[in-house]
PDB file of N, CA and C in Angstrom:
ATOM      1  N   UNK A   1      49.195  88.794 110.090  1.00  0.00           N
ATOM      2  CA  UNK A   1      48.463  89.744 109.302  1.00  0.00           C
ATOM      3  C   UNK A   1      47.896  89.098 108.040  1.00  0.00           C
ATOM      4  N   UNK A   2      48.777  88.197 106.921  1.00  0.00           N
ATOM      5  CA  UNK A   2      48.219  87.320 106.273  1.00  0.00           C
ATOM      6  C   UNK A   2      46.897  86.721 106.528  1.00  0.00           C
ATOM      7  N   UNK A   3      47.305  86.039 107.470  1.00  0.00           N
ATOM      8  CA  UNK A   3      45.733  85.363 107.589  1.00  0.00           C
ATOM      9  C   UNK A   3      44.674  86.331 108.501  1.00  0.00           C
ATOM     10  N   UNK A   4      44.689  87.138 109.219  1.00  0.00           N
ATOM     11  CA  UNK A   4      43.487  88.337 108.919  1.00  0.00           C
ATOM     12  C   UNK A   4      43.092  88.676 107.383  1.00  0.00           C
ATOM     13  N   UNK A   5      43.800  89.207 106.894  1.00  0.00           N
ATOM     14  CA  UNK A   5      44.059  89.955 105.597  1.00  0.00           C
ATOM     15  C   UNK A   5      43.144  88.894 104.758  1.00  0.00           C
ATOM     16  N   UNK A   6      43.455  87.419 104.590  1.00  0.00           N
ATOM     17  CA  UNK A   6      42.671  86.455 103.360  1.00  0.00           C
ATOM     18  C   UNK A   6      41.383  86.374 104.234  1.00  0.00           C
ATOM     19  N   UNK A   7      41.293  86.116 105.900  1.00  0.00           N
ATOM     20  CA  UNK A   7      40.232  85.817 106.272  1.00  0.00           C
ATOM     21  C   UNK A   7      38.831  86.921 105.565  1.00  0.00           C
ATOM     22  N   UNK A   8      39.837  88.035 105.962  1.00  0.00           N
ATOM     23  CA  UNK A   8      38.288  89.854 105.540  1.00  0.00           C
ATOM     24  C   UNK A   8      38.389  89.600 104.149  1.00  0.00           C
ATOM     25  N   UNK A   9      39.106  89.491 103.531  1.00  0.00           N
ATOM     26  CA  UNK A   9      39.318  90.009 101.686  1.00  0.00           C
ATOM     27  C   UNK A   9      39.466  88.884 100.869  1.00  0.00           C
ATOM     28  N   UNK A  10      39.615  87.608 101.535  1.00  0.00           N
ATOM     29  CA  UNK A  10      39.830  86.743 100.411  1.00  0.00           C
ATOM     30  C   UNK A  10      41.169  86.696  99.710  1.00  0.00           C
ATOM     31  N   UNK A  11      42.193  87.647 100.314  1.00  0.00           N
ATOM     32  CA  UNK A  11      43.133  87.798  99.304  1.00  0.00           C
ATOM     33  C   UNK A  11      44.054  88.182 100.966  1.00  0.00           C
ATOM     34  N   UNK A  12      45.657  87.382 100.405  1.00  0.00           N
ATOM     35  CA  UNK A  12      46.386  87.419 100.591  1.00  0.00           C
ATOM     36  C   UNK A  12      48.013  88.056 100.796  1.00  0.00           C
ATOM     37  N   UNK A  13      47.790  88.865  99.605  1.00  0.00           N
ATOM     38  CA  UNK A  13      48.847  89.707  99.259  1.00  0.00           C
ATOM     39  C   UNK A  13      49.473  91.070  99.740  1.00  0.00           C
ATOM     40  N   UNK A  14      50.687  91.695  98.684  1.00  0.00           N
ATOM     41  CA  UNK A  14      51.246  92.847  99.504  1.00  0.00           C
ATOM     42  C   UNK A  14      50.377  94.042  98.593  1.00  0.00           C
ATOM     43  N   UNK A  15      49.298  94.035  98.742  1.00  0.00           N
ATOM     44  CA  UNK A  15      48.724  95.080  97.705  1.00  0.00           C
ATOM     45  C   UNK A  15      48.518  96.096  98.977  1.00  0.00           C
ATOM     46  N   UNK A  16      47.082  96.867  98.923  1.00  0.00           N
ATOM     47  CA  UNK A  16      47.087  98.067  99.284  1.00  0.00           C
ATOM     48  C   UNK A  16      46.581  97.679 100.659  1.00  0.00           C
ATOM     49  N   UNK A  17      45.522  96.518 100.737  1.00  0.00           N
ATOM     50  CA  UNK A  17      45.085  96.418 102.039  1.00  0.00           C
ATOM     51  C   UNK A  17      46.266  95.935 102.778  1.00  0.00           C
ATOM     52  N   UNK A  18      47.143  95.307 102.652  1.00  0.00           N
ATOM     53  CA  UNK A  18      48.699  95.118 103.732  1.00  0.00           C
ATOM     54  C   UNK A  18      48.861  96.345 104.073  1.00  0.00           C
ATOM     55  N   UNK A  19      49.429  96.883 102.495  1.00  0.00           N
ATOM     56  CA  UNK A  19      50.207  98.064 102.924  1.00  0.00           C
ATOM     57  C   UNK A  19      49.458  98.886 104.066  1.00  0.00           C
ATOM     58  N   UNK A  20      48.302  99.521 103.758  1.00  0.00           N
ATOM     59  CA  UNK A  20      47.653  99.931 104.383  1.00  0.00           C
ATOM     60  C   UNK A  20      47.559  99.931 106.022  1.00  0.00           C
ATOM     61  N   UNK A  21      47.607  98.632 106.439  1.00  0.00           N
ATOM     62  CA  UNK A  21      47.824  98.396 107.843  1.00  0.00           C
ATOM     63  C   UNK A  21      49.589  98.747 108.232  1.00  0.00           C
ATOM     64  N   UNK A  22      50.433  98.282 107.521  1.00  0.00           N
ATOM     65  CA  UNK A  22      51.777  98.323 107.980  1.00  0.00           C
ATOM     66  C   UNK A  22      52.094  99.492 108.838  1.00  0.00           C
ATOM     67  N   UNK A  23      51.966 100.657 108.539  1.00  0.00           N
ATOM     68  CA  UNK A  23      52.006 102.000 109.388  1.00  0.00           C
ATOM     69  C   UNK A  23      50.847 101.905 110.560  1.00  0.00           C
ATOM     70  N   UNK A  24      49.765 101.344 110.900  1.00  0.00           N
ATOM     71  CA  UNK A  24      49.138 101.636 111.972  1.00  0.00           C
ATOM     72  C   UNK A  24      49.736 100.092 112.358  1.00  0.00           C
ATOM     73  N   UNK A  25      50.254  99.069 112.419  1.00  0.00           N
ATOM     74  CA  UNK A  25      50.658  98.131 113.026  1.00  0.00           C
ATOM     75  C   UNK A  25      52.299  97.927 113.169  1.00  0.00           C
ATOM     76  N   UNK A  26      52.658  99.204 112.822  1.00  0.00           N
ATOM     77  CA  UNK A  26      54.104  99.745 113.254  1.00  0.00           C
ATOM     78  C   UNK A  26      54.963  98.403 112.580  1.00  0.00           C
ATOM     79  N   UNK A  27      54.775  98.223 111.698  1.00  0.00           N
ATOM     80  CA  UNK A  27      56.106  97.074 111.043  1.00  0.00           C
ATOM     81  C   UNK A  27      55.829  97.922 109.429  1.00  0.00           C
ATOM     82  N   UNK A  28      56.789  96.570 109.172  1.00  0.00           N
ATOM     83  CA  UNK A  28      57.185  96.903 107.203  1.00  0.00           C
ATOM     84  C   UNK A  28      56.501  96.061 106.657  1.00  0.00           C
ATOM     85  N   UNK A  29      56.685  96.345 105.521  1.00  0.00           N
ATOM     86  CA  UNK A  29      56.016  95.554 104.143  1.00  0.00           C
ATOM     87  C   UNK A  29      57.077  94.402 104.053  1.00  0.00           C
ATOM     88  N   UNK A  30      58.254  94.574 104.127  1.00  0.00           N
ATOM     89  CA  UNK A  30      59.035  93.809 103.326  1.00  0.00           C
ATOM     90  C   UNK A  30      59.870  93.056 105.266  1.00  0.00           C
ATOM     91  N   UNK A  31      60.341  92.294 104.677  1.00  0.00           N
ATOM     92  CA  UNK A  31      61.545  91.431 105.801  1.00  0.00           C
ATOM     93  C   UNK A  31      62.727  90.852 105.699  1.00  0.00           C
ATOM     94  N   UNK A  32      63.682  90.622 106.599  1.00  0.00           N
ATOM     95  CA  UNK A  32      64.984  90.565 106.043  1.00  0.00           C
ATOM     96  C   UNK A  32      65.154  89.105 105.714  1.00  0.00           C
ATOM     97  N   UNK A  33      65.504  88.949 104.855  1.00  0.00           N
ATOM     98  CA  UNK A  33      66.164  87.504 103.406  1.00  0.00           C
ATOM     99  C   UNK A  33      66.484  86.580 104.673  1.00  0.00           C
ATOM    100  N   UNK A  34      65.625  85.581 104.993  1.00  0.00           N
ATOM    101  CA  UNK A  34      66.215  84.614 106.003  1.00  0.00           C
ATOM    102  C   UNK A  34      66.530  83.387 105.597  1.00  0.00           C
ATOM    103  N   UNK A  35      67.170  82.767 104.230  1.00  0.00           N
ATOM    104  CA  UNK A  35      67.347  82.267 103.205  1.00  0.00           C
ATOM    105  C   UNK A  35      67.748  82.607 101.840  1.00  0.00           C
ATOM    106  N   UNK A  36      68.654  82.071 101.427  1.00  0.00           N
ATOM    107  CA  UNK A  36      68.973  82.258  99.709  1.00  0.00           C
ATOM    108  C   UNK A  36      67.387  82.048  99.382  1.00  0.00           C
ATOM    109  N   UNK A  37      67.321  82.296  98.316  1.00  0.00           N
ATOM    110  CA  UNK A  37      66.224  82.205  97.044  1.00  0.00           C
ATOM    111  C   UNK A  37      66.896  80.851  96.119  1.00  0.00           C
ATOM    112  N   UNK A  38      65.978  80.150  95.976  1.00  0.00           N
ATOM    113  CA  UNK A  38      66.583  79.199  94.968  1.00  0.00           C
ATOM    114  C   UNK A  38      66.465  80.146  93.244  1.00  0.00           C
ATOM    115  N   UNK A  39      65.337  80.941  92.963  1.00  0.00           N
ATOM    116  CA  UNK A  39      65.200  81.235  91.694  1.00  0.00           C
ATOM    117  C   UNK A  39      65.497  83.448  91.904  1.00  0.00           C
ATOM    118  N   UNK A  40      65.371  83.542  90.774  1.00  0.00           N
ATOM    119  CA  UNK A  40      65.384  85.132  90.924  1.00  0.00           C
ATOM    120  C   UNK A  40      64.703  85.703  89.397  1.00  0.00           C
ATOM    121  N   UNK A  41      63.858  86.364  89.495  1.00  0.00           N
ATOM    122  CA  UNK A  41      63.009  86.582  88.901  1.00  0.00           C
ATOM    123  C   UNK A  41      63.343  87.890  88.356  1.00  0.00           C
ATOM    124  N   UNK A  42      63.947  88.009  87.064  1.00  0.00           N
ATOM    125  CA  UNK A  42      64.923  89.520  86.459  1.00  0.00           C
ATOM    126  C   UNK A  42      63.982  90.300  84.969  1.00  0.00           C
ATOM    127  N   UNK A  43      63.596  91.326  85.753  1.00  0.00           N
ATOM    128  CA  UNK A  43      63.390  91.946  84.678  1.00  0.00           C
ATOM    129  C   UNK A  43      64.315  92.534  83.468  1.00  0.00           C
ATOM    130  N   UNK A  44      63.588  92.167  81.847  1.00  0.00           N
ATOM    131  CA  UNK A  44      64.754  92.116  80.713  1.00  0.00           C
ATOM    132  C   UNK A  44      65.242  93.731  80.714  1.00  0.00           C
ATOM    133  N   UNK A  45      64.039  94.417  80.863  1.00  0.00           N
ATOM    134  CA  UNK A  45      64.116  95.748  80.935  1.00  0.00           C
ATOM    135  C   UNK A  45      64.621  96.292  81.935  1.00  0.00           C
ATOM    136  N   UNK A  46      64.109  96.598  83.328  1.00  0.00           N
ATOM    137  CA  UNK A  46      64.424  97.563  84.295  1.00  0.00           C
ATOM    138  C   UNK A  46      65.512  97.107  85.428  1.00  0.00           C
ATOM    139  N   UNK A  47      65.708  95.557  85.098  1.00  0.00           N
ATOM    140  CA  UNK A  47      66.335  95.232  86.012  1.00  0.00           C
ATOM    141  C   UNK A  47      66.580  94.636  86.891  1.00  0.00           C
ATOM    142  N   UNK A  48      65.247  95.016  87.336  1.00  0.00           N
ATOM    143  CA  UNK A  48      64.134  94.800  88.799  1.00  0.00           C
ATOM    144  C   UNK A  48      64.230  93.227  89.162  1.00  0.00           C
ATOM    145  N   UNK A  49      64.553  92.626  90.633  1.00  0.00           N
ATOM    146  CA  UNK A  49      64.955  91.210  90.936  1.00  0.00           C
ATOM    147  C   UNK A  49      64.172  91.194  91.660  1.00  0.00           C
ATOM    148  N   UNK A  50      63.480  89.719  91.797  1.00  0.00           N
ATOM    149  CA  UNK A  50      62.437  89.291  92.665  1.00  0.00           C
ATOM    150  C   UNK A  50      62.814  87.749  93.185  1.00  0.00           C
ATOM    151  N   UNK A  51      63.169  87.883  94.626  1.00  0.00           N
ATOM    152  CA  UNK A  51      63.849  86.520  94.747  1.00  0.00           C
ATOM    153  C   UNK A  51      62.061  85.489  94.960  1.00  0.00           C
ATOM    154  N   UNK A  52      62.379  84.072  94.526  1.00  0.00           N
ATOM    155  CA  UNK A  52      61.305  83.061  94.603  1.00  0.00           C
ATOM    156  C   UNK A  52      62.077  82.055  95.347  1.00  0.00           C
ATOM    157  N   UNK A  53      61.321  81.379  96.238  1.00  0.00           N
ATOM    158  CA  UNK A  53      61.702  80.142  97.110  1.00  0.00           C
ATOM    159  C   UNK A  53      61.634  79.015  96.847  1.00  0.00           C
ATOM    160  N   UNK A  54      60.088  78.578  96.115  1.00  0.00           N
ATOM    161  CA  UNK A  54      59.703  77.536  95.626  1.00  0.00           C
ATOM    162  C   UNK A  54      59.161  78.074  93.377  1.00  0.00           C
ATOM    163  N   UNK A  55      58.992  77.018  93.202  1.00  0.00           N
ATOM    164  CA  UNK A  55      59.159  76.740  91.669  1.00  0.00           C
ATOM    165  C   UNK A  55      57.503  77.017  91.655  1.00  0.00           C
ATOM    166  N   UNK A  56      57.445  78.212  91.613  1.00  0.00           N
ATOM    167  CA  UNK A  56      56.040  78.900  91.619  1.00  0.00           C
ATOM    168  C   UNK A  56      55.739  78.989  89.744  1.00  0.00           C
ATOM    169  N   UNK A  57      54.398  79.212  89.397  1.00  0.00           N
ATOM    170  CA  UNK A  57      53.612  79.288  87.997  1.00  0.00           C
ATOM    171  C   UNK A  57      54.940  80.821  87.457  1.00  0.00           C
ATOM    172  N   UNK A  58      54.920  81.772  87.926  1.00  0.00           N
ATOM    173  CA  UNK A  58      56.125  82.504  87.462  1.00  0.00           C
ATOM    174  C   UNK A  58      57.511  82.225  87.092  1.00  0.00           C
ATOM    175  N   UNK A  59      58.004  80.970  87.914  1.00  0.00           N
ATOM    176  CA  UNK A  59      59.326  80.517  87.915  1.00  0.00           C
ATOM    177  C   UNK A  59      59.109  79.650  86.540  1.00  0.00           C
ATOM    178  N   UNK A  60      58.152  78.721  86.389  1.00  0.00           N
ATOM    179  CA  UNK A  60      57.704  77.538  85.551  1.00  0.00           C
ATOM    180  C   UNK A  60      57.593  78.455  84.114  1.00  0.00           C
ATOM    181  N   UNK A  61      56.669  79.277  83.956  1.00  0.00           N
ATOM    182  CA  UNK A  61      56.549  79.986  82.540  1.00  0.00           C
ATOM    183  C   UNK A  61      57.116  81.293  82.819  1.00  0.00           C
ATOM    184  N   UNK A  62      58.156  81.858  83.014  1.00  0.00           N
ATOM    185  CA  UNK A  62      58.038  83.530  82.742  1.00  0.00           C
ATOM    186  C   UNK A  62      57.752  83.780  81.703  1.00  0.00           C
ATOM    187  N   UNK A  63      57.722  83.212  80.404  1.00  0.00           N
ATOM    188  CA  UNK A  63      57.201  84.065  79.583  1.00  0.00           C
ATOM    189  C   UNK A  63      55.605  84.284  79.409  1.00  0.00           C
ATOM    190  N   UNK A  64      54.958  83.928  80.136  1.00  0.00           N
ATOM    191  CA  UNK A  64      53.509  84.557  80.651  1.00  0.00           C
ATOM    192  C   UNK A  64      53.238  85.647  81.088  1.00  0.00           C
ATOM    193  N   UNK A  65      54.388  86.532  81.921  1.00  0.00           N
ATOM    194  CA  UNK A  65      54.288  87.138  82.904  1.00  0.00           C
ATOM    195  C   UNK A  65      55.345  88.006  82.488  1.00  0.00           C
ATOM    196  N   UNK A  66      54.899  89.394  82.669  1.00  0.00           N
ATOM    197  CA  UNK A  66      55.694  90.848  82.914  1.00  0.00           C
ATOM    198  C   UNK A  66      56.200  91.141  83.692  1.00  0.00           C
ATOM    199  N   UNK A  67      56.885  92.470  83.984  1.00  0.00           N
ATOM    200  CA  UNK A  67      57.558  93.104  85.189  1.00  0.00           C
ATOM    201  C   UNK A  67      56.092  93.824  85.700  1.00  0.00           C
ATOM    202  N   UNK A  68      56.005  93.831  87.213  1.00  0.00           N
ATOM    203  CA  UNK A  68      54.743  94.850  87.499  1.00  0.00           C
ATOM    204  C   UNK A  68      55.152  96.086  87.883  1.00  0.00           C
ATOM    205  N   UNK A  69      56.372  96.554  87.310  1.00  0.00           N
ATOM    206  CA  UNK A  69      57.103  97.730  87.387  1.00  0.00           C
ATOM    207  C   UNK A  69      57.011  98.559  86.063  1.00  0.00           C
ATOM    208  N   UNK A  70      57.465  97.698  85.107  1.00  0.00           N
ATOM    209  CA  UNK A  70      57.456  98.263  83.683  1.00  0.00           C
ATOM    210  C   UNK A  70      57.017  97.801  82.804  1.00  0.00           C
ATOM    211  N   UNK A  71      56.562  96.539  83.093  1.00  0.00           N
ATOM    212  CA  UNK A  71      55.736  95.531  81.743  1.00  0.00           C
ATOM    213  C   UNK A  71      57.017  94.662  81.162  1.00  0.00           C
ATOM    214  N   UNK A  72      58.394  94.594  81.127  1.00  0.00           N
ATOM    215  CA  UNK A  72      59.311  94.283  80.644  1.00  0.00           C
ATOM    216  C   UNK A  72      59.191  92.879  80.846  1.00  0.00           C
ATOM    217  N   UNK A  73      59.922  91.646  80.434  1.00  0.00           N
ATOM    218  CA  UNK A  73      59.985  90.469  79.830  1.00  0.00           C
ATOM    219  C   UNK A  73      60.698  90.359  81.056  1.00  0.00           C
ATOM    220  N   UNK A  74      60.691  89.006  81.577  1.00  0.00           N
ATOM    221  CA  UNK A  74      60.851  87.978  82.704  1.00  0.00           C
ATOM    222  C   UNK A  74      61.663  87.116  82.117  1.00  0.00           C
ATOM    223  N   UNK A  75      62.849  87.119  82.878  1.00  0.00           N
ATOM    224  CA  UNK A  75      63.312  85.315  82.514  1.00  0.00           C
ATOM    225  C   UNK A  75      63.962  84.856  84.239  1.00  0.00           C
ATOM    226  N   UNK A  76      64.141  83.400  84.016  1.00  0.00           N
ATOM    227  CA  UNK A  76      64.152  83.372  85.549  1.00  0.00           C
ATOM    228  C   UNK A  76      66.447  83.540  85.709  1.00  0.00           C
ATOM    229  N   UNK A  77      66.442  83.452  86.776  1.00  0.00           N
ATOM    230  CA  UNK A  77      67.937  82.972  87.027  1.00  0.00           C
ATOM    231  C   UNK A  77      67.801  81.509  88.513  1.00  0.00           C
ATOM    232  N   UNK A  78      68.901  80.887  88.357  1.00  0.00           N
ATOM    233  CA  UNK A  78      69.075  80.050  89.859  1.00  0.00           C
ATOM    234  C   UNK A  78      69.938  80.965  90.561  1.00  0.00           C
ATOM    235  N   UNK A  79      69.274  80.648  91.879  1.00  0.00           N
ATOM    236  CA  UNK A  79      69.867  81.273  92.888  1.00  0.00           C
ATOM    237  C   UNK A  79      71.192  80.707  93.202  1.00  0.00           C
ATOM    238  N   UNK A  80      71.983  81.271  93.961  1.00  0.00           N
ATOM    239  CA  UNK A  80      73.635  80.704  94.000  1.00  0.00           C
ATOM    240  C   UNK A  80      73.225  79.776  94.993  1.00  0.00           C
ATOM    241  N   UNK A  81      74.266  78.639  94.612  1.00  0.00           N
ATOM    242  CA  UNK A  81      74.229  77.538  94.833  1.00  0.00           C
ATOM    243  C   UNK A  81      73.009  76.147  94.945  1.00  0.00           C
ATOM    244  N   UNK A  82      72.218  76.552  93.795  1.00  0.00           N
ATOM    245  CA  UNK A  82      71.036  75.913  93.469  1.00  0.00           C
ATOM    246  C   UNK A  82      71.520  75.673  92.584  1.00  0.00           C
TER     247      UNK A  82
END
C-alpha cells in the first residue's frame, strides 16, 4: 500500500489517504511490534510513546519537534536493551 500510496500522492505516510483505504482493503493502520524499538519517543506532557527503529531526524533533535497529539515537548528514551 506504501508504495501505491507515494507512487499517486508523492507521500508516504499514515495520514488520511492510508487511513482512508484501510477499511475498504480490510486491514489496520497499525501492526504488531515485530522487534524491540531501539529509541522511544515520550511525550513530556501526555505521555504518548512512539517506538523508532532507526536514529531518525526526531530521535537526533527532539527538541525540534512536538507531540502531534498535544504539542508537548519530546525527549527520546533507549529502548531496553539498547
Amino acid at each position: 500500500m506504501h508504495a501505491w500510496q507515494y507512487h499517486e500522492f508523492g507521500d508516504a505516510d499514515h495520514g488520511a489517504t492510508f487511513t482512508r483505504w484501510t477499511g475498504t482493503l480490510d486491514t489496520s493502520q497499525y501492526c504488531e511490534r515485530f522487534t524491540t524499538p531501539k529509541w522511544w519517543l515520550v511525550c513530556e506532557d501526555c505521555g504518548g510513546r512512539i517506538p523508532r527503529y532507526r536514529r531518525s531526524k526526531t530521535v537526533r533533535n527532539p527538541e525540534q519537534y512536538s507531540c502531534s497529539k498535544c504539542g508537548g515537548a519530546i525527549r527520546v528514551e533507549r529502548g531496553v536493551g539498547q
